[in-house]
Protein backbone atom coordinates (compact mmCIF):
# COMPACT_ATOMS: atom_id res chain seq x y z
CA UNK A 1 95.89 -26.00 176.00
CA UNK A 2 92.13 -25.70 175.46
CA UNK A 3 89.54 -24.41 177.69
CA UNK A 4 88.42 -25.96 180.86
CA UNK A 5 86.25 -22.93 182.39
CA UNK A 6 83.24 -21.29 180.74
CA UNK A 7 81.35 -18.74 182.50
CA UNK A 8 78.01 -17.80 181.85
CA UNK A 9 76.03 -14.40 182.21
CA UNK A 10 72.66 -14.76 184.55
CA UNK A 11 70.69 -14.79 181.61
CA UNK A 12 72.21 -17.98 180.60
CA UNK A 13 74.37 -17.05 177.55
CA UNK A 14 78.38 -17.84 177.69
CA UNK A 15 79.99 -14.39 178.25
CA UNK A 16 83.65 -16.30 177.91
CA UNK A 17 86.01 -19.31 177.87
CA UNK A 18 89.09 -19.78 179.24
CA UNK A 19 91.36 -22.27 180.84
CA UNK A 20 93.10 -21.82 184.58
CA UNK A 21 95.32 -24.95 184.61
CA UNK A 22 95.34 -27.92 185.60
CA UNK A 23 94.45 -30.48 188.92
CA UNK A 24 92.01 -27.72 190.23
CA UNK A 25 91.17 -29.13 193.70
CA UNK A 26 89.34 -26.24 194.42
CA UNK A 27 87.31 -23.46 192.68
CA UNK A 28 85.41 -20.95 194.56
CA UNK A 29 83.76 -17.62 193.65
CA UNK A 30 83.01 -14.17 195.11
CA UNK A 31 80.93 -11.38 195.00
CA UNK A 32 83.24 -9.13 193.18
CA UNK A 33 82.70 -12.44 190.51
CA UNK A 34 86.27 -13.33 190.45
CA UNK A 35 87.26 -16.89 190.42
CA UNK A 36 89.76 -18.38 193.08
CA UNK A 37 91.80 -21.86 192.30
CA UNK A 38 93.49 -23.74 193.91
CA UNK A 39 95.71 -26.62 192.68
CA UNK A 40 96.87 -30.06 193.92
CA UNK A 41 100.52 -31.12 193.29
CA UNK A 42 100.31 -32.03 189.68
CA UNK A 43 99.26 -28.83 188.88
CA UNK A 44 101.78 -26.96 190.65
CA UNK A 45 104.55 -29.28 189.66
CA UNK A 46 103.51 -29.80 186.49
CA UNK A 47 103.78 -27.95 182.89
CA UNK A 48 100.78 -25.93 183.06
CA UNK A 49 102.20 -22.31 183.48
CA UNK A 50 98.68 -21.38 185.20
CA UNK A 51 98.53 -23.77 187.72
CA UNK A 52 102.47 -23.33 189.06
CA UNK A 53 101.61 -21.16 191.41
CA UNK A 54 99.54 -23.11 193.92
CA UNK A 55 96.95 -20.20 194.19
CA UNK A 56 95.55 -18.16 191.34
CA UNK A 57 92.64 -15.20 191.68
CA UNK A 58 90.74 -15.31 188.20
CA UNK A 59 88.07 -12.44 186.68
CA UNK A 60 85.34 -12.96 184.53
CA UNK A 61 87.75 -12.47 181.44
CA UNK A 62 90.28 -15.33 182.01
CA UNK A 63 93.12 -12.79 183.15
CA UNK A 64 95.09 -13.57 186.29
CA UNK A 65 93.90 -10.99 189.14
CA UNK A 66 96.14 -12.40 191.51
CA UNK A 67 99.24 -14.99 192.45
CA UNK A 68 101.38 -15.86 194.93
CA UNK A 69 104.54 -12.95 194.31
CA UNK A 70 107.60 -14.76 192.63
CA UNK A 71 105.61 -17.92 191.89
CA UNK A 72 103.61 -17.33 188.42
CA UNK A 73 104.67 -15.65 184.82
CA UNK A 74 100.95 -14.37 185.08
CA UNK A 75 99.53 -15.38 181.41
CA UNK A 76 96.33 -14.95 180.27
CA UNK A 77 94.19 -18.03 180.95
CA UNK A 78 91.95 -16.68 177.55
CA UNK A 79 91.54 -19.42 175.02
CA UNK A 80 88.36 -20.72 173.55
CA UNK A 81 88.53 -23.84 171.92
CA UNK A 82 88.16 -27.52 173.01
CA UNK A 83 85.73 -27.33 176.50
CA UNK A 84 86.58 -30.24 178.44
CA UNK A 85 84.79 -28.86 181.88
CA UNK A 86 81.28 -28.40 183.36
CA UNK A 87 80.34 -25.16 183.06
CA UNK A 88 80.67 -22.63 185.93
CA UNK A 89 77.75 -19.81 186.02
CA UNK A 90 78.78 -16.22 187.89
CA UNK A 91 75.74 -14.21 188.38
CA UNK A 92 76.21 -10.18 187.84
């Protein structure tokens, strides 16, 4: 499973790569620059370990901050390799 999520530093340089699953329908940020997702039902009902949750609170890092209790193992979305997404900038 190669990265779908790169996240670049306000100056423009890519502080990390990771992937968060799969069928995002929704991907929203906040000022504490973690990264919220939300999936559709392929993701949640599919083989991707961090999309089975339904929700999923990212950080800058790639590490699960948050999940629904009872509903994800919690990996580590960390991987750098093949980048098959746009890129997503979080200002610090």
């Amino acid at each position: 499973m190669g990265a779908n999520t790169v996240v670049y530093s306000a100056a423009g340089k890519v502080d990390g790569c990771f992937c968060i699953g799969d069928d995002i329908d929704v991907l929203v940020t906040d000022r504490a620059v973690s990264m919220w997702t939300a999936y559709g039902d392929e993701g949640i009902y599919g083989s991707h370990p961090q999309s089975a949750g339904g929700l999923a609170g990212w950080d800058r890092r790639g590490d699960h901050t948050w999940a629904p209790k009872g509903r994800l193992a919690r990996p580590s979305g960390r991987a750098c390799g093949h980048i098959g997404a746009a890129p997503l900038t979080l200002d610090t």
